[in-house]
Protein backbone atom coordinates (compact mmCIF):
# COMPACT_ATOMS: atom_id res chain seq x y z
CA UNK A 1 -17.75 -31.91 40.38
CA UNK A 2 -14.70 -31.28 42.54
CA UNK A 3 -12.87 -33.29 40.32
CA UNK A 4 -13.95 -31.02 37.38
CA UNK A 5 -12.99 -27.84 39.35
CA UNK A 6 -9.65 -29.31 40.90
CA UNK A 7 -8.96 -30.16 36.91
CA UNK A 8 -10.00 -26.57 35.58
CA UNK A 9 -7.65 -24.72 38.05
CA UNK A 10 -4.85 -26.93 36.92
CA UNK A 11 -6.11 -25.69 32.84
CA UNK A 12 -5.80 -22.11 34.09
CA UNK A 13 -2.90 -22.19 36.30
CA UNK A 14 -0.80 -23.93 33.60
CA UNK A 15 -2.36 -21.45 30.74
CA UNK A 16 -1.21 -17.87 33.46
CA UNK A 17 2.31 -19.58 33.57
CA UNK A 18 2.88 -20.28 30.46
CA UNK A 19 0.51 -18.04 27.91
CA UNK A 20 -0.84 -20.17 26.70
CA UNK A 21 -4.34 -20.03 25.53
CA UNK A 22 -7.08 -22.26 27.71
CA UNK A 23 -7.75 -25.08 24.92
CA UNK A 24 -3.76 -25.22 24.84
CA UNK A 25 -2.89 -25.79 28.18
CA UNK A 26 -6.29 -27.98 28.21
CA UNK A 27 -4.72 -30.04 25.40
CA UNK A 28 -1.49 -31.20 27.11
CA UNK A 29 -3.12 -31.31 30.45
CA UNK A 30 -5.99 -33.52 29.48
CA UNK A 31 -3.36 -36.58 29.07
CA UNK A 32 -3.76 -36.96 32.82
CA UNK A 33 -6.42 -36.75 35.06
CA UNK A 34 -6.53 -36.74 38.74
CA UNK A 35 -8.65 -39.99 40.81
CA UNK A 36 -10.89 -39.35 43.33
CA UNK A 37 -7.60 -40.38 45.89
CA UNK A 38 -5.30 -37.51 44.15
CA UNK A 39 -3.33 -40.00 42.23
CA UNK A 40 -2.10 -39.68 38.53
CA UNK A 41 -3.37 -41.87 36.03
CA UNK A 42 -2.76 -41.86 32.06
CA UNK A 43 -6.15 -41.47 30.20
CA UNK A 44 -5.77 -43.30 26.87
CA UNK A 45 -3.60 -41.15 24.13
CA UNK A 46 -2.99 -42.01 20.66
CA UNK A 47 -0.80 -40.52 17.86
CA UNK A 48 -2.84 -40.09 14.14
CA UNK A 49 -1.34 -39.29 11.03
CA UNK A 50 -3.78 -37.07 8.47
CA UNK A 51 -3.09 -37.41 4.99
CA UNK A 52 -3.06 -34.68 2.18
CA UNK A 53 -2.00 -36.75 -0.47
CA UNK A 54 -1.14 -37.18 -4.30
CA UNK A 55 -4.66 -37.83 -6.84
CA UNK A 56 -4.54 -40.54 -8.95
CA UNK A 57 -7.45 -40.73 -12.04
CA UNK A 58 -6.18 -42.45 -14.85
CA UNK A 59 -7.85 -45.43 -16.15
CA UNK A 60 -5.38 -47.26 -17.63
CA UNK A 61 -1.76 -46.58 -16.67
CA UNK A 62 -0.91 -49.36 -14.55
CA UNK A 63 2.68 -48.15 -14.09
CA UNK A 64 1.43 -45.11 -12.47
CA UNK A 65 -1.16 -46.46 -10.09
CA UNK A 66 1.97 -48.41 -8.99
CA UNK A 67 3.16 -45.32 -9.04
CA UNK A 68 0.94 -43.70 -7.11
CA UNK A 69 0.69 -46.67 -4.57
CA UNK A 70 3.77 -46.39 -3.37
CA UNK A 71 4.04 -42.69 -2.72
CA UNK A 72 0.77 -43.83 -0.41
CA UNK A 73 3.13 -45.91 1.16
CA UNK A 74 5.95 -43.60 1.72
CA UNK A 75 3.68 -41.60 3.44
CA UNK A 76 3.00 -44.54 5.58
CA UNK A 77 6.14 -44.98 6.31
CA UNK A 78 6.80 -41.66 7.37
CA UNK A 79 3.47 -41.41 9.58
CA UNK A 80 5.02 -44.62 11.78
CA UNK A 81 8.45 -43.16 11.60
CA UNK A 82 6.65 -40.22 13.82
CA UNK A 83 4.99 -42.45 16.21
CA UNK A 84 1.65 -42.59 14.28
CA UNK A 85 -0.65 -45.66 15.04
CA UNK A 86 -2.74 -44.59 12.59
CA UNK A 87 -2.94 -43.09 9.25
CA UNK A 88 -6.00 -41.22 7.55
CA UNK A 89 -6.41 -40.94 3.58
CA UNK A 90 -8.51 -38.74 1.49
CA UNK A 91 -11.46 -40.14 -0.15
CA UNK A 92 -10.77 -42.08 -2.87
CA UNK A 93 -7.12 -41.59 -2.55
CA UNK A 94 -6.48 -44.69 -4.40
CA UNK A 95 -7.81 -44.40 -6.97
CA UNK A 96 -10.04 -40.64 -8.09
CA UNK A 97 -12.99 -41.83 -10.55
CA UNK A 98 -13.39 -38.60 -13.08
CA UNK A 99 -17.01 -38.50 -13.82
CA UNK A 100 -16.55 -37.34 -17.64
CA UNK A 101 -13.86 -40.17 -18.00
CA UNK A 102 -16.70 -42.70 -16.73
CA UNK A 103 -19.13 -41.71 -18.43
CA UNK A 104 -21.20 -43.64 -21.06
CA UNK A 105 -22.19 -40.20 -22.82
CA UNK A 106 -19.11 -38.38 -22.11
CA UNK A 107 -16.50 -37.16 -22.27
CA UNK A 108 -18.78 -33.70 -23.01
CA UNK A 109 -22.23 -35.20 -21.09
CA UNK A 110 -22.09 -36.47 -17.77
CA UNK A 111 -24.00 -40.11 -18.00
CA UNK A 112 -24.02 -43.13 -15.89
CA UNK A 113 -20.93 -44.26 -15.10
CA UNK A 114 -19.34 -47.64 -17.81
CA UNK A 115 -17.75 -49.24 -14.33
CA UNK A 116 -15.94 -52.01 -17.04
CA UNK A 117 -13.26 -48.81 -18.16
CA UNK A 118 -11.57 -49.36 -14.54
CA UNK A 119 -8.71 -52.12 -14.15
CA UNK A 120 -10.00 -53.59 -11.22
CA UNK A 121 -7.50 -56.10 -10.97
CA UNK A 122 -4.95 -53.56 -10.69
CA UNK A 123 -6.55 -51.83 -8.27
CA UNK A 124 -6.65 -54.63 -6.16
CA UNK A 125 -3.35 -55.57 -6.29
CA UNK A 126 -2.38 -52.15 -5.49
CA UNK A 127 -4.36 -52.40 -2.39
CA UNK A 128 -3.16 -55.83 -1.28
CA UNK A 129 0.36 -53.92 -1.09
CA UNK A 130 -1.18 -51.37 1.02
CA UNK A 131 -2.43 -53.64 3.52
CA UNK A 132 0.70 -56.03 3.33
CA UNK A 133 2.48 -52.78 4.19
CA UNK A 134 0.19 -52.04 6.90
CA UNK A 135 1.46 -55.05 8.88
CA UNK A 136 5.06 -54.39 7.76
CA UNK A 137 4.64 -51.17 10.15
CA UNK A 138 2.22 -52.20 12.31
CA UNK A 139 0.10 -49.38 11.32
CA UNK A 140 -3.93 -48.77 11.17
CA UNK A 141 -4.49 -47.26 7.65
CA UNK A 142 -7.95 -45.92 6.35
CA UNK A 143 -7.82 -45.60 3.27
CA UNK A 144 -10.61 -44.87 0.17
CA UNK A 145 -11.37 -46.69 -3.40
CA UNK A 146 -14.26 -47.94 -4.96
CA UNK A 147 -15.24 -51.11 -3.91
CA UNK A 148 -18.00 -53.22 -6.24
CA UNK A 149 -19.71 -56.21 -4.91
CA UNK A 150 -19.60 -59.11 -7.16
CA UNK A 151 -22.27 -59.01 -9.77
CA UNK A 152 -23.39 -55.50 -8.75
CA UNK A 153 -23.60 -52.57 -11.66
CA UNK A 154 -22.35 -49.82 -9.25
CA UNK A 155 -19.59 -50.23 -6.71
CA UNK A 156 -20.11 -48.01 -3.60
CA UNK A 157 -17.70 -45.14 -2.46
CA UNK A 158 -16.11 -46.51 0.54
CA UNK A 159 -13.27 -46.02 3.01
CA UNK A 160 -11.56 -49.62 4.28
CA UNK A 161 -9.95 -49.63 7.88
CA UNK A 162 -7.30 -52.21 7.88
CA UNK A 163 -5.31 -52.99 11.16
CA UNK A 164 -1.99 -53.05 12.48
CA UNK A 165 -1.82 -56.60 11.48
CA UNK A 166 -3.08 -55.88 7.56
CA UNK A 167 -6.23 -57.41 8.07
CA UNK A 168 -9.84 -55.33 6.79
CA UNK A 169 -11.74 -54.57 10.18
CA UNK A 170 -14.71 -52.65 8.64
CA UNK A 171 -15.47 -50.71 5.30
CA UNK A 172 -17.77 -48.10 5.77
CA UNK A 173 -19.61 -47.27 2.68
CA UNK A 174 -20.87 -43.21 1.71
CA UNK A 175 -24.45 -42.96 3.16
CA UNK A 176 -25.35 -39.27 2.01
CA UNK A 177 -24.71 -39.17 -1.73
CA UNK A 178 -24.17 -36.08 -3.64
CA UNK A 179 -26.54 -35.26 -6.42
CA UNK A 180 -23.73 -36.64 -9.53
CA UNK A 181 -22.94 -39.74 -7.28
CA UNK A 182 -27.08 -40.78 -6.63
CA UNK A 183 -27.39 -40.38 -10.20
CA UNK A 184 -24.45 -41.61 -12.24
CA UNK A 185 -21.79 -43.37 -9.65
CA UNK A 186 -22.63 -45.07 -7.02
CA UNK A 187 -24.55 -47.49 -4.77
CA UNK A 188 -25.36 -46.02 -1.37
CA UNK A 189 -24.26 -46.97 1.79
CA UNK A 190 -26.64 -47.75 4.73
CA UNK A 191 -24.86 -48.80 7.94
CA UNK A 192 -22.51 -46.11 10.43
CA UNK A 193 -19.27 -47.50 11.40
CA UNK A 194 -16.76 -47.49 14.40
CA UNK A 195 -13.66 -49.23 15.15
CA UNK A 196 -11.89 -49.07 18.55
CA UNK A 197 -8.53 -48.93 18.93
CA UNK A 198 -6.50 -48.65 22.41
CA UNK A 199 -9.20 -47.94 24.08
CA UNK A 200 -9.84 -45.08 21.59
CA UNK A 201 -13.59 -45.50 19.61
CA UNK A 202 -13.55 -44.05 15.62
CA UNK A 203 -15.60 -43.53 13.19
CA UNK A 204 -16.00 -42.92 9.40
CA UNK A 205 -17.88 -40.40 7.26
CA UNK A 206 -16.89 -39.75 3.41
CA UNK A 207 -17.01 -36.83 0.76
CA UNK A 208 -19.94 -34.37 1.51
CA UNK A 209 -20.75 -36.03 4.63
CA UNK A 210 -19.43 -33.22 6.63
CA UNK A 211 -22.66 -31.30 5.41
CA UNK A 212 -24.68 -32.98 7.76
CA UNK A 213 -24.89 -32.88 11.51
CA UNK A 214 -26.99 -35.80 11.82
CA UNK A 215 -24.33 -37.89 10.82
CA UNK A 216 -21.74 -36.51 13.59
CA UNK A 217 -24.71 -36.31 16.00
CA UNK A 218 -25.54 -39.91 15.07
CA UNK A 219 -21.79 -40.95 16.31
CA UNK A 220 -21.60 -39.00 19.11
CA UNK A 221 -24.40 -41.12 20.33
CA UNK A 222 -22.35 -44.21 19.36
CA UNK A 223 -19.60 -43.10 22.15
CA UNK A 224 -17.06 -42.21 19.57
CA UNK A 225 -13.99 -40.12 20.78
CA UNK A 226 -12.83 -39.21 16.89
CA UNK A 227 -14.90 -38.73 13.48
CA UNK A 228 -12.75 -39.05 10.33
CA UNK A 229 -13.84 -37.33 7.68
CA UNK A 230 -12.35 -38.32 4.44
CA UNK A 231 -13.00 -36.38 0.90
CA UNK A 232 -11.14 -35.26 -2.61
CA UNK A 233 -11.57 -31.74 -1.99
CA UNK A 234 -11.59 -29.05 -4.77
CA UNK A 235 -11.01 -25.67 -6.23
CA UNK A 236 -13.80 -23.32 -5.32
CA UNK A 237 -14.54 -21.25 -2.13
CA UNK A 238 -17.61 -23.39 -1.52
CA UNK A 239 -14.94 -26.15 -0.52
CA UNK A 240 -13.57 -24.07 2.86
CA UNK A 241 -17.18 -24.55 4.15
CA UNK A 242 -15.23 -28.62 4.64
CA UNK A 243 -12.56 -27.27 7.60
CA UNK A 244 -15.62 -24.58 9.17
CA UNK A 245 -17.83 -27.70 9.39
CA UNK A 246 -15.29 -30.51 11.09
CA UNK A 247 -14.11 -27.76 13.19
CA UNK A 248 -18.17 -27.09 14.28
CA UNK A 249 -18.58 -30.71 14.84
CA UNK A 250 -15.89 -30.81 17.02
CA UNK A 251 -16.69 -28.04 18.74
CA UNK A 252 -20.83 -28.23 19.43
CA UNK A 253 -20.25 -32.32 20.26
CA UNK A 254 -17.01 -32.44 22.14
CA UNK A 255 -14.38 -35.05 20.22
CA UNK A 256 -12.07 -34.83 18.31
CA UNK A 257 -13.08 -34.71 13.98
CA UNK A 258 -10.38 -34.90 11.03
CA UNK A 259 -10.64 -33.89 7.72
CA UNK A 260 -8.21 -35.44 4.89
CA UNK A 261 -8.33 -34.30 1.54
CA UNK A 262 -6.15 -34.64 -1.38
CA UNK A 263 -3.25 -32.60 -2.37
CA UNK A 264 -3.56 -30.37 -5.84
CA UNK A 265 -2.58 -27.19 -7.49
CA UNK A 266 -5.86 -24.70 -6.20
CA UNK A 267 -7.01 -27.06 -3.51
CA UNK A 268 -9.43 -25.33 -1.24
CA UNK A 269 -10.03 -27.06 1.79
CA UNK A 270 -7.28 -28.12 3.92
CA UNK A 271 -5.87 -31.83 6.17
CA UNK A 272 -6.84 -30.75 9.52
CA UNK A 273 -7.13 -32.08 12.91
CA UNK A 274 -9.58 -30.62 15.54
CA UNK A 275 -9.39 -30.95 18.88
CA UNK A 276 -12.74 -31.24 20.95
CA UNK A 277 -14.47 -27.75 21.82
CA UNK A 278 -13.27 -27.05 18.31
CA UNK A 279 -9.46 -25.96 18.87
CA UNK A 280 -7.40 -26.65 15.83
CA UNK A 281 -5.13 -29.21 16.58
CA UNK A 282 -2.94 -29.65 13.50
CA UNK A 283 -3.31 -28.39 9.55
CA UNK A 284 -2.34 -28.71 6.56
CA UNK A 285 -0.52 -25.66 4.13
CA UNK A 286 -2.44 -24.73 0.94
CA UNK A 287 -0.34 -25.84 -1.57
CA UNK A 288 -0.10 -29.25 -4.01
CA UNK A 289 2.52 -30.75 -2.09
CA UNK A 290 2.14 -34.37 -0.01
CA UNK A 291 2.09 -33.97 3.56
CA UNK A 292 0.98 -35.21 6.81
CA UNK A 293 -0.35 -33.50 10.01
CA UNK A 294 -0.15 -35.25 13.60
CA UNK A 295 -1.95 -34.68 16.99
CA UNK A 296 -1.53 -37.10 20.06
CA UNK A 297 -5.65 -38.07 20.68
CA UNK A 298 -7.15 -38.94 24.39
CA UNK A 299 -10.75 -40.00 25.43
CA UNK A 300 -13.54 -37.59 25.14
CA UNK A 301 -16.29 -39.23 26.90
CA UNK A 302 -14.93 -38.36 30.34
CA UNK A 303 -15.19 -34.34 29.53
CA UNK A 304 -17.86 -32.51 31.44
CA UNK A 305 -19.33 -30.01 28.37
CA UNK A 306 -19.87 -33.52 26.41
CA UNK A 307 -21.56 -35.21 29.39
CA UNK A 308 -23.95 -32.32 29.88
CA UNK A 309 -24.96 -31.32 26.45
CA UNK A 310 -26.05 -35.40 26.45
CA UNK A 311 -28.39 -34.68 29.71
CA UNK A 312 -29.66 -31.54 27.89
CA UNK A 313 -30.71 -33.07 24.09
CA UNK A 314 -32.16 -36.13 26.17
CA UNK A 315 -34.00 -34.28 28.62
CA UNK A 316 -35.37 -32.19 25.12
CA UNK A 317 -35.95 -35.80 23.42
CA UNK A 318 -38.38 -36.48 26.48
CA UNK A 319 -39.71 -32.95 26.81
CA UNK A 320 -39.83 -31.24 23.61
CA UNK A 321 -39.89 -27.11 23.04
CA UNK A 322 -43.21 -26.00 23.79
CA UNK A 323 -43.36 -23.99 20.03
CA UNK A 324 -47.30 -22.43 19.22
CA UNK A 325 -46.85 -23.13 15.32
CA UNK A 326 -50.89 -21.86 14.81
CA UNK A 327 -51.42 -20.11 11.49
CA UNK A 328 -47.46 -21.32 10.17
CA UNK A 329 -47.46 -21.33 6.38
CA UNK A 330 -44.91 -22.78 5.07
CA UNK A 331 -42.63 -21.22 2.29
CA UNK A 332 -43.60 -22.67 -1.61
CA UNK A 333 -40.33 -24.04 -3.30
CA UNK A 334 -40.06 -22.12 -6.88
């Protein structure tokens, strides 16, 4: 605890010098801490790129999924030219199934999805360059397509981490399907996933995902210091309820959350980057234009609100509210 108070008065003395707002001056400060002796060590830091990027739909134009590959990879390119070790892309951001392209019935009637209308050799051979260029940069890239296990009718929605050195390290497949994906896309996912990096743990949720707490809760359990969130996005209001919910995560469980999207004329939702207690680190404009946002990421399992709100839900886990629930009729569903 003295540590914790010695490191607060630094926040505030640093915030009444400089103006700075508290989760400001917490934000540069936290890259150090101070050791029981008084000495300076470096906690671990590391530099993220988050995509808003280009969509890409068609079904058969190979010449623009090339295209469209390699504006992925200027963005790549660009993220390591700032110092990023890693990059984040939108769900999907390969390659955008449209629903009413897919469908069996369609264009006018959604249906189940005819999977055999998608080039999938050319979609893999688009993302064998992405990986290849990966290693060129040294760069961790997550990155979203449809992936199909052989012999399966529906691929799964899933985001593929590849490492610095262009190899796949884990491909986390969507869990908590939308109501159009259960019933005409795809296969669901059943497995979290986390990756580690510099001493840094990550991990990976996808499209509507952010709509439920008990996957970020899940995680936090998992020691994770960052949550990417990766989705398409869209054009109603309904879509800003995306940035309120990754900042809330970041701010109720105390690391860091991301939320990459794509990049199109009336896009809602915005790229952002959340630091933990739910400061906003880094985000995107609203317009259709490529970009990338950047924040410099450190260890959250150190910080004192995250290390008590675990003592709290597990003392609740092993003594539950004491709620009388006598004569409690539940509401009928019309």
């Amino acid at each position: 605890m003295t540590r914790n108070r010695r490191f607060k008065s630094l926040v505030r003395a640093r915030a009444a010098k400089t103006g700075e707002s508290y989760s400001t001056a917490l934000s540069h400060l936290r890259k150090i801490v101070l050791t029981n002796e008084g000495e300076c060590s470096s906690v671990p830091s590391l530099r993220i790129a988050v995509a808003q990027s280009p969509l890409f739909n068609s079904l058969s134009d190979r010449s623009g999924l090339t295209q469209h590959g390699e504006r992925l990879r200027n963005l790549m390119r660009a993220a390591r030219g700032a110092d990023a070790k890693l990059i984040q892309f939108p769900e999907t951001s390969l390659f955008q199934p449209e629903k009413r392209a897919l469908s069996a019935s369609g264009p006018k009637e959604i249906g189940p999805a005819d999977w055999s209308r998608v080039d999938w050799s050319a979609l893999q051979a688009e993302f064998e360059k992405i990986r290849a260029e990966a290693q060129h940069l040294g760069l961790w890239t997550v990155i979203g397509l449809p992936y199909r296990d052989d012999g399966s009718t529906r691929p799964f929605n899933s985001l593929f981490v590849i490492s610095a050195d262009g190899k796949i390290t884990i491909r986390y497949d969507e869990r908590m399907l939308s109501y159009t994906k259960t019933s005409f896309l795809y296969a669901r996912g059943n497995r979290p996933q986390t990756f580690d990096i510099s001493g840094l743990r990550f991990a990976c949720a996808l499209g509507t995902e952010s709509h439920y707490s008990e996957i970020a809760m899940d995680y936090e359990g998992r020691d994770v210091d960052c949550l990417l969130v990766s989705t398409t996005g869209g054009t109603s209001e309904r879509q800003r309820a995306f940035e309120a919910e990754i900042i809330g995560h970041s701010a109720s469980l105390a690391f860091w959350t991301t939320l990459s999207v794509h990049a199109f004329s009336g896009q809602m939702a915005r790229s952002l980057i959340a630091a933990p207690h739910g400061h906003v680190a880094a985000i995107a404009d609203s317009n259709a234009s490529p970009s990338l946002i950047f924040a410099d990421l450190t260890e959250t399992l150190s910080d004192p609100a995250r290390i008590w709100r675990r003592q709290i839900r597990a003392d609740l886990h092993h003594h539950p509210f004491n709620v009388n629930v006598d004569g409690h009729t539940p509401r009928p569903l019309k």
